[in-house]
C-alpha atoms as a PDB file:
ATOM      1  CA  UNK A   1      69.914  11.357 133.010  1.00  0.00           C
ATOM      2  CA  UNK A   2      69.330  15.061 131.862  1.00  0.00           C
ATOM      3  CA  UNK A   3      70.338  16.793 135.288  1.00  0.00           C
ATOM      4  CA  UNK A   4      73.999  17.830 134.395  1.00  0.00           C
ATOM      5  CA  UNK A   5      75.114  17.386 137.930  1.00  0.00           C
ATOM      6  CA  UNK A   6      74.251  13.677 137.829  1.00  0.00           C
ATOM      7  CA  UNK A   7      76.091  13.583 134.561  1.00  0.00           C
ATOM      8  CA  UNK A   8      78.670  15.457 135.196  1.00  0.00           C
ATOM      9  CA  UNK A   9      79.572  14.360 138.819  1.00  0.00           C
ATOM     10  CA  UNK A  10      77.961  11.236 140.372  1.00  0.00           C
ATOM     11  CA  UNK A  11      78.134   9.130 137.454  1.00  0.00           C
ATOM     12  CA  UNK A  12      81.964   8.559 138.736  1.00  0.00           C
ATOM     13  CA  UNK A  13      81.026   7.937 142.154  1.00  0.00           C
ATOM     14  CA  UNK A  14      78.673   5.402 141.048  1.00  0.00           C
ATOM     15  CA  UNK A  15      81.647   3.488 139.283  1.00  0.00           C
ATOM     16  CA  UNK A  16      83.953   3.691 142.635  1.00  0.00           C
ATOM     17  CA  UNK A  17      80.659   2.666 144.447  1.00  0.00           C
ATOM     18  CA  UNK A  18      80.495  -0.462 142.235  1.00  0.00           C
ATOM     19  CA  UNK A  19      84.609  -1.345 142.601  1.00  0.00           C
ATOM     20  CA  UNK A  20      84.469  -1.025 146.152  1.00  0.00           C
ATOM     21  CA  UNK A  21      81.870  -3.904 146.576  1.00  0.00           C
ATOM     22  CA  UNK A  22      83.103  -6.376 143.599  1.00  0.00           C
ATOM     23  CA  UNK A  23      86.616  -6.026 145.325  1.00  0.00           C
ATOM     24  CA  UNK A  24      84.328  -6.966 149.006  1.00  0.00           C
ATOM     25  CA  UNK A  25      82.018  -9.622 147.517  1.00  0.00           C
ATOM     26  CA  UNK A  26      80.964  -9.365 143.670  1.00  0.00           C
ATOM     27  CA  UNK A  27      77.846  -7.447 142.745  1.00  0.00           C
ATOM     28  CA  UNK A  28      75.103  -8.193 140.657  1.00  0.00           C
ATOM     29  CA  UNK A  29      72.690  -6.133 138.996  1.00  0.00           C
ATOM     30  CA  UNK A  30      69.200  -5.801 141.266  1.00  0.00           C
ATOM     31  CA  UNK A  31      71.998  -5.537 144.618  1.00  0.00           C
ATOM     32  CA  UNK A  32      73.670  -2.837 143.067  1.00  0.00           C
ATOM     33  CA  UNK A  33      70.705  -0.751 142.348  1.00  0.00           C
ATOM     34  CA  UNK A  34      69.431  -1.335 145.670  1.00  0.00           C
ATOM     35  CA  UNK A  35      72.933  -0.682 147.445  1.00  0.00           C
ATOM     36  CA  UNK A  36      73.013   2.248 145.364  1.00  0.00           C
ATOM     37  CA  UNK A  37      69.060   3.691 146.382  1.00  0.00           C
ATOM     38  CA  UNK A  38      70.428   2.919 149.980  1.00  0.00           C
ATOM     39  CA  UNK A  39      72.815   6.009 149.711  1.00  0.00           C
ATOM     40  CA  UNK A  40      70.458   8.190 147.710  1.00  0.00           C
ATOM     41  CA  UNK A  41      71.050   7.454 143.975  1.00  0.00           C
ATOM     42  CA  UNK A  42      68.179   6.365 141.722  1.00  0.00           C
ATOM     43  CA  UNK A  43      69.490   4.328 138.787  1.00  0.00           C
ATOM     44  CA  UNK A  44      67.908   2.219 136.299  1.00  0.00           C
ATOM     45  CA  UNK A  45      68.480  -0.791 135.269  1.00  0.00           C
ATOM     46  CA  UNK A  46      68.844   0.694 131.633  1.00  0.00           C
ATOM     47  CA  UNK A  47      71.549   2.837 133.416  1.00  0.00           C
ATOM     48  CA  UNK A  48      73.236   0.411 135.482  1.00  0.00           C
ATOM     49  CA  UNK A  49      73.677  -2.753 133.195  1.00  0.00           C
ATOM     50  CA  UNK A  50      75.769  -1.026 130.516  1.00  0.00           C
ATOM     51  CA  UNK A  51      77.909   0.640 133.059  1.00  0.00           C
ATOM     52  CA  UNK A  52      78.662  -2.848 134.522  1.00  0.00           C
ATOM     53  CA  UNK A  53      79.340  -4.042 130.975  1.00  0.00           C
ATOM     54  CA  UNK A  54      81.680  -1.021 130.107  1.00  0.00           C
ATOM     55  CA  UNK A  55      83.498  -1.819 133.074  1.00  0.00           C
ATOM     56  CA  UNK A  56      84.046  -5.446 132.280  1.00  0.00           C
ATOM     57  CA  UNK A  57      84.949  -4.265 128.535  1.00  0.00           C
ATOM     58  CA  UNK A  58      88.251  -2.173 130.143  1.00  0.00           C
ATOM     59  CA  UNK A  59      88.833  -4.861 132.164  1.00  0.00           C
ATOM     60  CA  UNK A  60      87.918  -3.793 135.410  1.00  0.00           C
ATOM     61  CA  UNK A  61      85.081  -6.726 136.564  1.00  0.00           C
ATOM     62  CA  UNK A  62      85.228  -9.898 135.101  1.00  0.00           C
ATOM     63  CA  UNK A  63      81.638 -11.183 134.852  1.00  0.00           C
ATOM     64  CA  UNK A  64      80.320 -14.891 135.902  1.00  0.00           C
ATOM     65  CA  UNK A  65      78.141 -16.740 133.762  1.00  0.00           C
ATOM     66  CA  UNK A  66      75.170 -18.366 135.529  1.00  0.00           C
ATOM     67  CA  UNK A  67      74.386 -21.381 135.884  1.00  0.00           C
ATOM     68  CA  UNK A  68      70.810 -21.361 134.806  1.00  0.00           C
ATOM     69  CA  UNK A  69      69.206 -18.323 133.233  1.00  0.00           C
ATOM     70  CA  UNK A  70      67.387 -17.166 136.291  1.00  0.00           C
ATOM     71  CA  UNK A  71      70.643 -16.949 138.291  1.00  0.00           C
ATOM     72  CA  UNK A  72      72.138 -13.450 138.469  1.00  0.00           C
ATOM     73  CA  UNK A  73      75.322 -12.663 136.388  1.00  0.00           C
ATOM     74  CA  UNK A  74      77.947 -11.779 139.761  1.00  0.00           C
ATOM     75  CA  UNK A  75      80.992  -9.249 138.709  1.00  0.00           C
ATOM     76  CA  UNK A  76      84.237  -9.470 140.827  1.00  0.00           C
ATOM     77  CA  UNK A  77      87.261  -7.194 140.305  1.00  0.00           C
ATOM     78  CA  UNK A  78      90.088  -7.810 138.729  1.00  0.00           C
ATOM     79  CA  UNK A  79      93.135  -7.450 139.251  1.00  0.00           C
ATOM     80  CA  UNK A  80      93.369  -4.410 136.905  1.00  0.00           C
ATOM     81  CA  UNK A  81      90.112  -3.096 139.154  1.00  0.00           C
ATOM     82  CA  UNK A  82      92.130  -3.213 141.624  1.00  0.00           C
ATOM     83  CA  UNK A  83      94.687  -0.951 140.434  1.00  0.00           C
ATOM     84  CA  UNK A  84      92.132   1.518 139.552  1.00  0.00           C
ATOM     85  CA  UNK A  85      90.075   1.480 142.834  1.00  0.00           C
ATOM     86  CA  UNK A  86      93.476   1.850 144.697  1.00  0.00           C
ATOM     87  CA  UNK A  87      94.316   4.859 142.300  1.00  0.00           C
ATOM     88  CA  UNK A  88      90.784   6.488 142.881  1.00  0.00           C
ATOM     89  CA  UNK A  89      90.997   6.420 146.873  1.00  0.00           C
ATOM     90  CA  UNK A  90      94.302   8.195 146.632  1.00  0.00           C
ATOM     91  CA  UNK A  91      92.525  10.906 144.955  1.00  0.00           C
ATOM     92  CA  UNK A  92      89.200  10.858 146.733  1.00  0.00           C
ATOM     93  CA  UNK A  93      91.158  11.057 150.082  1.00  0.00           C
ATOM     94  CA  UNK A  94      93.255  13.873 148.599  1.00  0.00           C
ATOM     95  CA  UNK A  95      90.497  15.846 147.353  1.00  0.00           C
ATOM     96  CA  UNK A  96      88.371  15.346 150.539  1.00  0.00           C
ATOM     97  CA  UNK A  97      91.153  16.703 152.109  1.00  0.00           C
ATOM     98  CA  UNK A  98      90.787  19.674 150.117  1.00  0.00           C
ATOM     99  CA  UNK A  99      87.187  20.092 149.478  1.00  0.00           C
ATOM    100  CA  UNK A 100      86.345  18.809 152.722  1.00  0.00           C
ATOM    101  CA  UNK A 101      84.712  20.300 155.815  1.00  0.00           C
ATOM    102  CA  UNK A 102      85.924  23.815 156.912  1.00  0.00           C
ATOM    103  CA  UNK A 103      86.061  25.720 160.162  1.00  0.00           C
ATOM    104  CA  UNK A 104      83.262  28.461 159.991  1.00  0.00           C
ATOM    105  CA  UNK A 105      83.946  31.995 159.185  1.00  0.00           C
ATOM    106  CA  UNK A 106      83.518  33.152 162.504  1.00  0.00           C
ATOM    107  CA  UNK A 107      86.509  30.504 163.990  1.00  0.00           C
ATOM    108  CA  UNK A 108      89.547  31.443 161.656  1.00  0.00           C
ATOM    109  CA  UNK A 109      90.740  34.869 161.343  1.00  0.00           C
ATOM    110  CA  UNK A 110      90.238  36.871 157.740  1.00  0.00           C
ATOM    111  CA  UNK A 111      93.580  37.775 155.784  1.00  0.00           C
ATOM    112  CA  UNK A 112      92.205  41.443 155.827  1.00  0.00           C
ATOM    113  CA  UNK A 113      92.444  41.135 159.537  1.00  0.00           C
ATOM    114  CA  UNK A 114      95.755  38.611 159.968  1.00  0.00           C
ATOM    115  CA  UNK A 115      97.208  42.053 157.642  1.00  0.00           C
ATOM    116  CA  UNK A 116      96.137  44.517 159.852  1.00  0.00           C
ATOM    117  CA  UNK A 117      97.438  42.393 163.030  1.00  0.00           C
ATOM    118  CA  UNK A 118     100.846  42.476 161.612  1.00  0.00           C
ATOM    119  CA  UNK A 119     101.034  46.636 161.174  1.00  0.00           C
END
């Protein structure tokens, strides 16, 4: 992960990505790097497994054990997930509200001009 804007910015989204579908249906490892490719992100395992663990260490997921050691280990959110994921869409709906989509220049008058209007 050296490009900063990966870093820096989608690593986040990645961890609401994850939330969103262990509070749907529980996630497990290969899914979740495929879900993930599906909207453009290219993880590796060796990036996704300890950000699954982290997540289970504050709480977040709880982990099953499987069955046999082929099965996949499935992580469901908890209740405290919950809380979080409810928290972040709050702020991601805020902030698309103000990052989101503007009018173009040519559709909303300049301040210069709104000034000069007003004279």
């Amino acid at each position: 992960m050296s490009d900063p804007v990966v870093r820096e910015f989608l690593l986040g989204f990645w961890k609401i990505h994850i939330l969103h579908h262990a509070e749907e249906q529980g996630v497990y490892g290969q899914w979740m790097l495929e879900e993930l490719q599906r909207h453009g992100y290219r993880l590796s395992p060796g990036t996704l497994y300890p950000l699954l663990s982290r997540m289970a260490r504050r709480g977040w997921l709880r982990a099953t054990e499987p069955k046999r050691s082929r099965d996949a280990r499935v992580y469901r959110i908890t209740p405290a997930g919950a809380e979080v994921l409810k928290r972040l869409r709050a702020s991601l709906a805020e902030l698309q509200h103000e990052v989101g989509p503007r009018p173009s220049r040519a559709s909303r008058p300049s301040a210069r001009m709104s000034k000069s209007r007003r004279s």
